[in-house]
PDB file of N, CA and C in Angstrom:
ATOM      1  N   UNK A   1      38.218  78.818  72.886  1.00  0.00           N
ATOM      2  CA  UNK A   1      37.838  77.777  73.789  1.00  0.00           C
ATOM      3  C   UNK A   1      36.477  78.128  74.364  1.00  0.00           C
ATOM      4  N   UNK A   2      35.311  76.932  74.555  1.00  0.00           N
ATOM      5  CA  UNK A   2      34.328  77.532  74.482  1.00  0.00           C
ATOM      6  C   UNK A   2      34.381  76.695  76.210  1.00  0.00           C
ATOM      7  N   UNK A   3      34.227  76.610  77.347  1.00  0.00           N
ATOM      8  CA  UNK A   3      34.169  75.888  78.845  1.00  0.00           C
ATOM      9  C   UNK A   3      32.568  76.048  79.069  1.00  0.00           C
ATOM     10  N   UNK A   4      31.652  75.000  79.074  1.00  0.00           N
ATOM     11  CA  UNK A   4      30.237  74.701  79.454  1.00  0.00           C
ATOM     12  C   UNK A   4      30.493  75.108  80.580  1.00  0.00           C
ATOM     13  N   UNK A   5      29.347  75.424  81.695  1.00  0.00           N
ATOM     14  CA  UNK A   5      28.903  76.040  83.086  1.00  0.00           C
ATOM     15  C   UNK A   5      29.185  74.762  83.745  1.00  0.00           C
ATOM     16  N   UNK A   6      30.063  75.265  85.046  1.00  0.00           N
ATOM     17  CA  UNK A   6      30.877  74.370  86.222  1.00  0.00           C
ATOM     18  C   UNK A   6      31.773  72.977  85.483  1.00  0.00           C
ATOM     19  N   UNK A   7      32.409  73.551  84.350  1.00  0.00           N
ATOM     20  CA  UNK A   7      33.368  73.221  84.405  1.00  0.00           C
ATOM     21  C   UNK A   7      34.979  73.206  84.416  1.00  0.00           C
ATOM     22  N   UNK A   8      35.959  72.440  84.636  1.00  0.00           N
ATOM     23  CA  UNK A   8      37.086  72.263  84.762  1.00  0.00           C
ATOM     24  C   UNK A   8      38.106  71.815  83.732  1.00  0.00           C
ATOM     25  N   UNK A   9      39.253  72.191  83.480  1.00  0.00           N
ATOM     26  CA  UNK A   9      39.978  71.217  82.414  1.00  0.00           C
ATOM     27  C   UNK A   9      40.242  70.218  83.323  1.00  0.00           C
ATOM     28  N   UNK A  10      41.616  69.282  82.994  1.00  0.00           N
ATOM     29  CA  UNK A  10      42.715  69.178  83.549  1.00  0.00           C
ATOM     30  C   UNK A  10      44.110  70.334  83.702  1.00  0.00           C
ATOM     31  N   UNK A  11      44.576  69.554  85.038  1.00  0.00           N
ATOM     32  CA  UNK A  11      45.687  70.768  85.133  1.00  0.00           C
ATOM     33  C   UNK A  11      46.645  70.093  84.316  1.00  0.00           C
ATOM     34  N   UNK A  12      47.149  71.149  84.058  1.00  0.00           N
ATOM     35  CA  UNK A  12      48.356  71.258  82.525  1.00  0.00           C
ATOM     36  C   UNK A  12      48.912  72.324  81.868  1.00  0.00           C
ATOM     37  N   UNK A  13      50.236  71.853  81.270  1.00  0.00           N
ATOM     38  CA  UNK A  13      51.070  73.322  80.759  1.00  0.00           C
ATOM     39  C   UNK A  13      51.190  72.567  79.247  1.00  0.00           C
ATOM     40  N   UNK A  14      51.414  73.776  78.526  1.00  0.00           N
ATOM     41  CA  UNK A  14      51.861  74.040  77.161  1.00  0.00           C
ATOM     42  C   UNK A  14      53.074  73.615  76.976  1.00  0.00           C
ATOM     43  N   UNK A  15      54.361  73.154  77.851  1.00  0.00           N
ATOM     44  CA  UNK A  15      55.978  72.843  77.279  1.00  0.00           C
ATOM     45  C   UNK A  15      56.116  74.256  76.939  1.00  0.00           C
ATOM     46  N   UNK A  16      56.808  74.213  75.506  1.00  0.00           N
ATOM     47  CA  UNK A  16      57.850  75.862  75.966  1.00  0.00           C
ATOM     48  C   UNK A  16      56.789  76.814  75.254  1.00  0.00           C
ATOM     49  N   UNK A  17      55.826  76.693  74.740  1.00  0.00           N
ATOM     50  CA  UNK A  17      54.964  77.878  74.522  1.00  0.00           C
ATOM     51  C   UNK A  17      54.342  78.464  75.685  1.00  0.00           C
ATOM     52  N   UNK A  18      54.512  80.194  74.982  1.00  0.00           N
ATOM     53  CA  UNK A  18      53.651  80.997  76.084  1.00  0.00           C
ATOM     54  C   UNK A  18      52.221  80.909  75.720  1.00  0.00           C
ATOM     55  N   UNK A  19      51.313  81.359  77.089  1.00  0.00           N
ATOM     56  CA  UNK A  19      49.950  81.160  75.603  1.00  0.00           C
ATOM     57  C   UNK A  19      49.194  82.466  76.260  1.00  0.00           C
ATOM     58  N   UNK A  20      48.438  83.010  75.537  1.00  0.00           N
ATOM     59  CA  UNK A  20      47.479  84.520  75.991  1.00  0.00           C
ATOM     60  C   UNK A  20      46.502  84.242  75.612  1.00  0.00           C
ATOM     61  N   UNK A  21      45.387  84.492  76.963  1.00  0.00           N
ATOM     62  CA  UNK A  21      44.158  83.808  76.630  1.00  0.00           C
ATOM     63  C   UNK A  21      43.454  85.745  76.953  1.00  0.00           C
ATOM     64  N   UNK A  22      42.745  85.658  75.698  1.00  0.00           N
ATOM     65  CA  UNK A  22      41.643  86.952  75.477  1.00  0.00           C
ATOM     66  C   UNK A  22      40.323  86.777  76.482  1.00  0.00           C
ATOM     67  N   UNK A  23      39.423  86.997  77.065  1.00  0.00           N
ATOM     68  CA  UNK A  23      38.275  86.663  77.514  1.00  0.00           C
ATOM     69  C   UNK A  23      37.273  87.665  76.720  1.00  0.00           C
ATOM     70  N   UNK A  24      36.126  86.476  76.183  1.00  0.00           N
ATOM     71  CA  UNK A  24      35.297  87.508  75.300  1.00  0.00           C
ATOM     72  C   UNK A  24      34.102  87.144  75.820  1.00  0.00           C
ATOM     73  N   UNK A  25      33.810  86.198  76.390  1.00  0.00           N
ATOM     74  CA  UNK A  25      32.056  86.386  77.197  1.00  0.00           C
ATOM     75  C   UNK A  25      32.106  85.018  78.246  1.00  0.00           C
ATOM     76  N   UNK A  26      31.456  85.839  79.101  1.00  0.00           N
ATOM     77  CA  UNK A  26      31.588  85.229  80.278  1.00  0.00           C
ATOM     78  C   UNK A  26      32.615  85.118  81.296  1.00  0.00           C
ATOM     79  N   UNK A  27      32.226  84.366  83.012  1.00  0.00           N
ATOM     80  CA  UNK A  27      33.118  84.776  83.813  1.00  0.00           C
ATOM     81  C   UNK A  27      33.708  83.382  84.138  1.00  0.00           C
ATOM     82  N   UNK A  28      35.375  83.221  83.733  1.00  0.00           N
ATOM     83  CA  UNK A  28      35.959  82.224  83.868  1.00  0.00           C
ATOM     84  C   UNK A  28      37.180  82.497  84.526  1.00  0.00           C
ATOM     85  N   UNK A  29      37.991  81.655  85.324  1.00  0.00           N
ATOM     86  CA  UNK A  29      38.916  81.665  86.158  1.00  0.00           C
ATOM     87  C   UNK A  29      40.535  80.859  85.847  1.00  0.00           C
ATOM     88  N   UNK A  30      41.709  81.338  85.577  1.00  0.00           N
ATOM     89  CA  UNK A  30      42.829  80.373  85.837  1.00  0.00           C
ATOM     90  C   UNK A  30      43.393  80.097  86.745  1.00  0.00           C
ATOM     91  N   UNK A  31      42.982  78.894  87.025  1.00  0.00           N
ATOM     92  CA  UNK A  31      44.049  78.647  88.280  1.00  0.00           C
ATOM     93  C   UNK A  31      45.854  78.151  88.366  1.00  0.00           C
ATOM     94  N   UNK A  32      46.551  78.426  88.875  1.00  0.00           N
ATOM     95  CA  UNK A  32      47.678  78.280  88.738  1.00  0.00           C
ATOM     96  C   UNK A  32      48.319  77.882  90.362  1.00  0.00           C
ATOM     97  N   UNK A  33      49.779  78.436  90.420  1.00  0.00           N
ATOM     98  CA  UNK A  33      50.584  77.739  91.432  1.00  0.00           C
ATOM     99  C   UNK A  33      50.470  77.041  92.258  1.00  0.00           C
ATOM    100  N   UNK A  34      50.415  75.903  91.828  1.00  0.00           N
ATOM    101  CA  UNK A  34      49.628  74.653  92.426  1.00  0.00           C
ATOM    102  C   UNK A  34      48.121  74.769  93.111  1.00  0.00           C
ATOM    103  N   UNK A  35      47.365  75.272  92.540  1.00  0.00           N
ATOM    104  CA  UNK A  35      46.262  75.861  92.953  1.00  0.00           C
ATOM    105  C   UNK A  35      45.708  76.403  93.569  1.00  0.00           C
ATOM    106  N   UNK A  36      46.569  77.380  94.214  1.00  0.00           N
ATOM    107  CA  UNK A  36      46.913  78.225  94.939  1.00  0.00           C
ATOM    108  C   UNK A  36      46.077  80.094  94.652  1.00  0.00           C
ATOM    109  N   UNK A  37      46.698  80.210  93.257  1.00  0.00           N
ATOM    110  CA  UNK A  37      46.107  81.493  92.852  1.00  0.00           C
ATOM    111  C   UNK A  37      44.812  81.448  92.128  1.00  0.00           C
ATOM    112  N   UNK A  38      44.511  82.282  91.392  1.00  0.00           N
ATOM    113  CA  UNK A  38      43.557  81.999  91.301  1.00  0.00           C
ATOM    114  C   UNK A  38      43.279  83.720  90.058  1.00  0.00           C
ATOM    115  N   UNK A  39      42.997  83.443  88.865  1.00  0.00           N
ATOM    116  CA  UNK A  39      42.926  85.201  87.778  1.00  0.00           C
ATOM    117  C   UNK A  39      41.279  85.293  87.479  1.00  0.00           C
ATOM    118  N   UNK A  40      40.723  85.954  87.993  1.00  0.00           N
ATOM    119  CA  UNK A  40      39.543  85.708  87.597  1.00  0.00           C
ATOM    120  C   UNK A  40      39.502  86.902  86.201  1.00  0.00           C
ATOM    121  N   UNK A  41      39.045  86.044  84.784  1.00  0.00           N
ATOM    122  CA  UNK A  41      38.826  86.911  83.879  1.00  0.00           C
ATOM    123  C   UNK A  41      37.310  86.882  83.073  1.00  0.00           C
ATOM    124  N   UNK A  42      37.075  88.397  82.926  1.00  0.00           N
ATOM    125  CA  UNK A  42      35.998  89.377  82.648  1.00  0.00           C
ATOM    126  C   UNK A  42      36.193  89.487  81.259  1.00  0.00           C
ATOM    127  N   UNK A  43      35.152  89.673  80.631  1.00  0.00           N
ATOM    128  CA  UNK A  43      34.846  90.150  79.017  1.00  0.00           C
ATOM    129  C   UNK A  43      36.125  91.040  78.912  1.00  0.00           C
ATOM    130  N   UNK A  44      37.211  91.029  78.104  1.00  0.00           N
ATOM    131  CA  UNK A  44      38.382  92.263  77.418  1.00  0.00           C
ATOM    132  C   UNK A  44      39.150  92.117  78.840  1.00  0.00           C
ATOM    133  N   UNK A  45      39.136  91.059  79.320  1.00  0.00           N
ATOM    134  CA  UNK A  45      40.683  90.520  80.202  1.00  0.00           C
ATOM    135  C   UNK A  45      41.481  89.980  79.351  1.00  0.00           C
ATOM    136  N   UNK A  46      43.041  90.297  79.392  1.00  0.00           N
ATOM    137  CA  UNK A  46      43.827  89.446  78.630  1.00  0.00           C
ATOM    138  C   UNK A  46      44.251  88.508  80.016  1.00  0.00           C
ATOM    139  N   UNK A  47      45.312  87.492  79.652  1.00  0.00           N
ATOM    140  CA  UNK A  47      45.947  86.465  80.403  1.00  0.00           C
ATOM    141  C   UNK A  47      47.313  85.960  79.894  1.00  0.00           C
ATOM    142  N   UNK A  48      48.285  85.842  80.762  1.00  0.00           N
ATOM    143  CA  UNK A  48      50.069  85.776  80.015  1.00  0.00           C
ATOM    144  C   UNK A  48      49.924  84.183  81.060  1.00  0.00           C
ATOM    145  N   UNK A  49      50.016  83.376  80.531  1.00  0.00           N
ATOM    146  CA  UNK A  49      50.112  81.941  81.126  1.00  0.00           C
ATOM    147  C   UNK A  49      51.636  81.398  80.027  1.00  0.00           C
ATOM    148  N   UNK A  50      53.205  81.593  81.333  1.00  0.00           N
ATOM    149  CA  UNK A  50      54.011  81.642  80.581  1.00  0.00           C
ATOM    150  C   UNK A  50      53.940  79.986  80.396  1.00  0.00           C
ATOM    151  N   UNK A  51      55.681  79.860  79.372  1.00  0.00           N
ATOM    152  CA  UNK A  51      55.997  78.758  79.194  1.00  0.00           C
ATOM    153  C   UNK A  51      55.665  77.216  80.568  1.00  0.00           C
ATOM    154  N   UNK A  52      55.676  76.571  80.386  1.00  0.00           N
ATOM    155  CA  UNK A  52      55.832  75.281  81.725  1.00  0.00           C
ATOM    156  C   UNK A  52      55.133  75.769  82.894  1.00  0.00           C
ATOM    157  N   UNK A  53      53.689  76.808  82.519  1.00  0.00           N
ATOM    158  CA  UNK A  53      53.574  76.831  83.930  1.00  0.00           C
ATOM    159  C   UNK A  53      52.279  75.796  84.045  1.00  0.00           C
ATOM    160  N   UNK A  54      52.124  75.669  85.050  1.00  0.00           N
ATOM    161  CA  UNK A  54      50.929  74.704  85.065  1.00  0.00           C
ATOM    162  C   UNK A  54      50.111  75.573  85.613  1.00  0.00           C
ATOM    163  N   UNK A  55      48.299  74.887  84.767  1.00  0.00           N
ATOM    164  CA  UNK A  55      47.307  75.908  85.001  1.00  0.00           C
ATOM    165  C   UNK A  55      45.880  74.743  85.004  1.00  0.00           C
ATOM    166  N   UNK A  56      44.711  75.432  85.159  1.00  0.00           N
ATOM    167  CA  UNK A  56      43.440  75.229  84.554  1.00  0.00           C
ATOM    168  C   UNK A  56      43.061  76.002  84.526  1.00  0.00           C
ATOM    169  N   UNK A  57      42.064  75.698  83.480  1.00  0.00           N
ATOM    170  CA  UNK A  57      40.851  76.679  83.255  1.00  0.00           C
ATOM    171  C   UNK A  57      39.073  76.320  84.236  1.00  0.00           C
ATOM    172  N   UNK A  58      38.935  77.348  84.595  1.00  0.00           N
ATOM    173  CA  UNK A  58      37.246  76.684  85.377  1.00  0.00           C
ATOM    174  C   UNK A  58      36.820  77.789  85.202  1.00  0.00           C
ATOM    175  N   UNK A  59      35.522  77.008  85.137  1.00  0.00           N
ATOM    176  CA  UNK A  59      33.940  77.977  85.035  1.00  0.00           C
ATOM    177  C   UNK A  59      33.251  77.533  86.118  1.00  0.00           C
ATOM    178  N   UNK A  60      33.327  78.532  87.008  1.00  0.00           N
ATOM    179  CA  UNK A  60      32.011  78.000  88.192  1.00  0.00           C
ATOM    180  C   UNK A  60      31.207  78.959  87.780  1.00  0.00           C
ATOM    181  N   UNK A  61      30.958  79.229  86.856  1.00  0.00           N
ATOM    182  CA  UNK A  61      29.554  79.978  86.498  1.00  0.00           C
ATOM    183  C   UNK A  61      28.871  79.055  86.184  1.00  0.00           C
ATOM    184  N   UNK A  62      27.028  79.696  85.896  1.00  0.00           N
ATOM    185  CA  UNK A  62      26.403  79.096  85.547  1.00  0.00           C
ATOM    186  C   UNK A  62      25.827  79.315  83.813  1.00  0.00           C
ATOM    187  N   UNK A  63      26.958  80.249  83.457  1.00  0.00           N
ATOM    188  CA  UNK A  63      26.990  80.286  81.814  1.00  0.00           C
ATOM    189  C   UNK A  63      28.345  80.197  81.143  1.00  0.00           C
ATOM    190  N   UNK A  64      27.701  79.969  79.839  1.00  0.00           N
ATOM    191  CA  UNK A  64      29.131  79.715  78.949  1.00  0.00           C
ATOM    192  C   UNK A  64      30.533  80.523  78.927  1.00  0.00           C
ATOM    193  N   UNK A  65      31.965  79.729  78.905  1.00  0.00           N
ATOM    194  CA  UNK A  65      32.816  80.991  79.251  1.00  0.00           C
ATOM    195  C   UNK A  65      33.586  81.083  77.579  1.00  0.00           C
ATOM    196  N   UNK A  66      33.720  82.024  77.168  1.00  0.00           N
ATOM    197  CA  UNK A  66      34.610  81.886  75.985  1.00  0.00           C
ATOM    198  C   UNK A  66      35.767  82.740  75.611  1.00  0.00           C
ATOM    199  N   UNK A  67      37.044  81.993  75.601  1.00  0.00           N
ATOM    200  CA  UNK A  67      38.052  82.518  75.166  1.00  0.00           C
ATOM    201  C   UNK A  67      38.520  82.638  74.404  1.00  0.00           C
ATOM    202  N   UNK A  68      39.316  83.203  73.660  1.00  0.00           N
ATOM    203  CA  UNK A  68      40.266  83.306  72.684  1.00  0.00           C
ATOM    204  C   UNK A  68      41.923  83.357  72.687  1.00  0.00           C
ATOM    205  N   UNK A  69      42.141  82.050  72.438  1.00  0.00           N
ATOM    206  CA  UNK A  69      43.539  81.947  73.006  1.00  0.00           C
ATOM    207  C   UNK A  69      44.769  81.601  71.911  1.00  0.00           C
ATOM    208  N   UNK A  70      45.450  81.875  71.984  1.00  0.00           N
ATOM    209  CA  UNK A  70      46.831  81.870  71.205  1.00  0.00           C
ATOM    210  C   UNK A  70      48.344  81.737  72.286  1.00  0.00           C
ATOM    211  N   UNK A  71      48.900  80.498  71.000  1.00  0.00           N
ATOM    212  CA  UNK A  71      50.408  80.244  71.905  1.00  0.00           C
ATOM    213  C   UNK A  71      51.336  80.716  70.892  1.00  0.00           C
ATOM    214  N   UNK A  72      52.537  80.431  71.597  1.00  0.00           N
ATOM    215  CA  UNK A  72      54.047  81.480  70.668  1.00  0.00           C
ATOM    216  C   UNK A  72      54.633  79.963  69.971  1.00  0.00           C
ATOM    217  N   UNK A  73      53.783  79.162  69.926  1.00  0.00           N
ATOM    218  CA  UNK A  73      54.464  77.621  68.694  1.00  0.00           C
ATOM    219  C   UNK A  73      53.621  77.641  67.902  1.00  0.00           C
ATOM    220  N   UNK A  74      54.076  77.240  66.639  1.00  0.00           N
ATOM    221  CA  UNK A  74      53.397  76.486  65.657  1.00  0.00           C
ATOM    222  C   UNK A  74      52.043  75.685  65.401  1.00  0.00           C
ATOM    223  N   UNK A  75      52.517  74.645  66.708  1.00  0.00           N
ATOM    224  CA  UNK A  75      51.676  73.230  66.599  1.00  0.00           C
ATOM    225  C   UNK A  75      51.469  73.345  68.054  1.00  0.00           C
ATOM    226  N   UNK A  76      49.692  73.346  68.174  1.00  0.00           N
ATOM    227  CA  UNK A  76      49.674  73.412  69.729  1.00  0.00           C
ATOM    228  C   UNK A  76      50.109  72.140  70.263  1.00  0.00           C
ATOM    229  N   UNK A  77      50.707  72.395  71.762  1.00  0.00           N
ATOM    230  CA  UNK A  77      51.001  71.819  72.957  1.00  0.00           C
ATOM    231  C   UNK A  77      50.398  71.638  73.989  1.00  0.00           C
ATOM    232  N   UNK A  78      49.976  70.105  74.708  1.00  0.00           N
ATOM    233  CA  UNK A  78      49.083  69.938  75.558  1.00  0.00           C
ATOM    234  C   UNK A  78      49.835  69.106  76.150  1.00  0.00           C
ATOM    235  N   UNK A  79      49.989  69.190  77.879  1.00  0.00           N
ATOM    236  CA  UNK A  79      50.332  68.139  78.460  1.00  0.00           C
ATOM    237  C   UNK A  79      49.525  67.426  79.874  1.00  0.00           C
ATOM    238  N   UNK A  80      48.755  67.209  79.935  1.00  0.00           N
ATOM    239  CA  UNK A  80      48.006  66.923  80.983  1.00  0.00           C
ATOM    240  C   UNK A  80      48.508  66.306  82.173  1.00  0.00           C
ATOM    241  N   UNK A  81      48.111  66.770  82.891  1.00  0.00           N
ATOM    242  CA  UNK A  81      48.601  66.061  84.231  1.00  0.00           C
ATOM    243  C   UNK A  81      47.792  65.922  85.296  1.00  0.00           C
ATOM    244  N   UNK A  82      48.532  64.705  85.938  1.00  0.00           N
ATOM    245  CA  UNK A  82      47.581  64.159  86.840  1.00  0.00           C
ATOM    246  C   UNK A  82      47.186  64.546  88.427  1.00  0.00           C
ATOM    247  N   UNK A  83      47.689  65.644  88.232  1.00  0.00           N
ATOM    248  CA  UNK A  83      48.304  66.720  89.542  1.00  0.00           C
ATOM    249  C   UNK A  83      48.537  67.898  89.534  1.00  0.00           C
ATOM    250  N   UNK A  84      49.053  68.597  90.631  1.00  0.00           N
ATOM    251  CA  UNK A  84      50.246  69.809  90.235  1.00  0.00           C
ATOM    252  C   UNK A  84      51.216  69.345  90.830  1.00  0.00           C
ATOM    253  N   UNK A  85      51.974  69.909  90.245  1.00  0.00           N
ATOM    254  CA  UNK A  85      53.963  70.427  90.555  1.00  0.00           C
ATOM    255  C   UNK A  85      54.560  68.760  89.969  1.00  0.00           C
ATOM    256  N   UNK A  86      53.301  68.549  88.487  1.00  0.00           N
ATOM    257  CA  UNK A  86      53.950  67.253  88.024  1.00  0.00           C
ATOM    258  C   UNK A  86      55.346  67.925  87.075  1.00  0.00           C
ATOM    259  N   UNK A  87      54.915  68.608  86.343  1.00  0.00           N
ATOM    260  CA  UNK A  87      56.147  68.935  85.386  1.00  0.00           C
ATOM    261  C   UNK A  87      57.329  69.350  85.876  1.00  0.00           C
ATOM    262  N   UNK A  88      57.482  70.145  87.251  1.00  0.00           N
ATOM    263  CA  UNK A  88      58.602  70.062  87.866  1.00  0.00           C
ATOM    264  C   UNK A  88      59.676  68.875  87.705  1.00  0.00           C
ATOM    265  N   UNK A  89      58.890  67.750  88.069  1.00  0.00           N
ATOM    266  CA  UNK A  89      59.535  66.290  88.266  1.00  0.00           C
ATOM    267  C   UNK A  89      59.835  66.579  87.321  1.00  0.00           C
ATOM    268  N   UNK A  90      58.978  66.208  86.064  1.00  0.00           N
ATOM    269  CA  UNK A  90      59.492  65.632  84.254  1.00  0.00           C
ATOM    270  C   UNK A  90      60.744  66.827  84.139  1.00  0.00           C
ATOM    271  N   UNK A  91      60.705  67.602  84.125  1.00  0.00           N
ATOM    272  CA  UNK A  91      62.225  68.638  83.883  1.00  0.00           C
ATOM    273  C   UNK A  91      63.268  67.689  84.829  1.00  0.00           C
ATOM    274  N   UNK A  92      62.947  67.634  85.851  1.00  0.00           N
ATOM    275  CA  UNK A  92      63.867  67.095  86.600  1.00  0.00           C
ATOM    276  C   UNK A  92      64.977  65.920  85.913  1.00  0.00           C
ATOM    277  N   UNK A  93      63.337  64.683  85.456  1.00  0.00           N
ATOM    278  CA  UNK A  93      64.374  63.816  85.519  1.00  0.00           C
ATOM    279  C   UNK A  93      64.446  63.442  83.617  1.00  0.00           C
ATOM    280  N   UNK A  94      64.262  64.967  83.113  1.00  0.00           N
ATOM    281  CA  UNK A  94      64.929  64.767  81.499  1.00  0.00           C
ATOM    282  C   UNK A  94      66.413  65.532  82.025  1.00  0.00           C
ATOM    283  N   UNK A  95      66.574  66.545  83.146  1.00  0.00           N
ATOM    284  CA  UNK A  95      68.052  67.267  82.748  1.00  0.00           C
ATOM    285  C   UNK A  95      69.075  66.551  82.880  1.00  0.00           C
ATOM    286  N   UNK A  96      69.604  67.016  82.061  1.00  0.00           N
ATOM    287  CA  UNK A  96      70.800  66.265  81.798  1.00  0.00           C
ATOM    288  C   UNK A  96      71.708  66.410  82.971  1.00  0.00           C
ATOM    289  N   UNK A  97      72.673  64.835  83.141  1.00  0.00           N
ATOM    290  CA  UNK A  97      73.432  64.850  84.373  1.00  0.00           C
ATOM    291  C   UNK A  97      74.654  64.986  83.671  1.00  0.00           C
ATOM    292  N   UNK A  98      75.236  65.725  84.729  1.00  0.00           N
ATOM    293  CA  UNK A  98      76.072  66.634  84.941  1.00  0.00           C
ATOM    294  C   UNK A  98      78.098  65.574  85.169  1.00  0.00           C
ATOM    295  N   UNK A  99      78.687  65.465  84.162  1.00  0.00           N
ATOM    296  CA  UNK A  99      79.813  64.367  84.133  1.00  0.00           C
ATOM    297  C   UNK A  99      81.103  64.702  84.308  1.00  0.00           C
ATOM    298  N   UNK A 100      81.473  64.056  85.626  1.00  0.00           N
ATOM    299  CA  UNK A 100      83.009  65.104  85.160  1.00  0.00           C
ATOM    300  C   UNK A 100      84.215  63.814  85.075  1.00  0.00           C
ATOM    301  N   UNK A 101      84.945  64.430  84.476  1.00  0.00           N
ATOM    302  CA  UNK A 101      85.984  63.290  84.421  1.00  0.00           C
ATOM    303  C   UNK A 101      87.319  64.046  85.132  1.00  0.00           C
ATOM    304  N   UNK A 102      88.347  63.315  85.253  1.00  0.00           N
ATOM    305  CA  UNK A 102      89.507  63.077  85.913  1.00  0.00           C
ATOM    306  C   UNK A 102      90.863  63.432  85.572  1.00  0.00           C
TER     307      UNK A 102
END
């Protein structure tokens, strides 16, 4: 992933892949728990961004940031969102309800 200077993704998770992002030049940042934290990674930083978590990527630098990233699926997974603590909901209202009979 190559992130131009001062920029942002969208925030978003992968679904059930984990993904490990390498940092190989430049100084770029993930933000996570509802934007709250904050990983700042350096040239030969790794990064464990598990399953469903929600993240971005930003560059408030004023040079190029480049990563090297890999997930534990097949076929990458992107889910964008228009917020944080959206995917919470979506789990919510796919789990299955709960039936009892008599």
């Amino acid at each position: 992933m190559i992130a131009k200077p001062h920029t942002a993704s969208d925030v978003h998770h992968h679904g059930e892949q984990d993904t490990i992002v390498y940092a190989a030049r430049g100084l770029g940042t993930v933000v996570s728990k509802g934007g709250e934290e904050r990983q700042n990674l350096e040239p030969g930083d790794f990064a464990l961004i598990p399953a469903f978590a929600e993240h971005q990527e930003v560059n408030d630098s004023d040079e190029e940031v480049v990563w090297i990233i890999t997930r534990s699926g097949r076929e990458p997974f992107v889910r964008n969102l228009e917020g944080w603590n959206l995917s919470k909901r979506d789990r919510k209202a796919k789990a299955p309800v709960e039936s009892r009979t008599s």
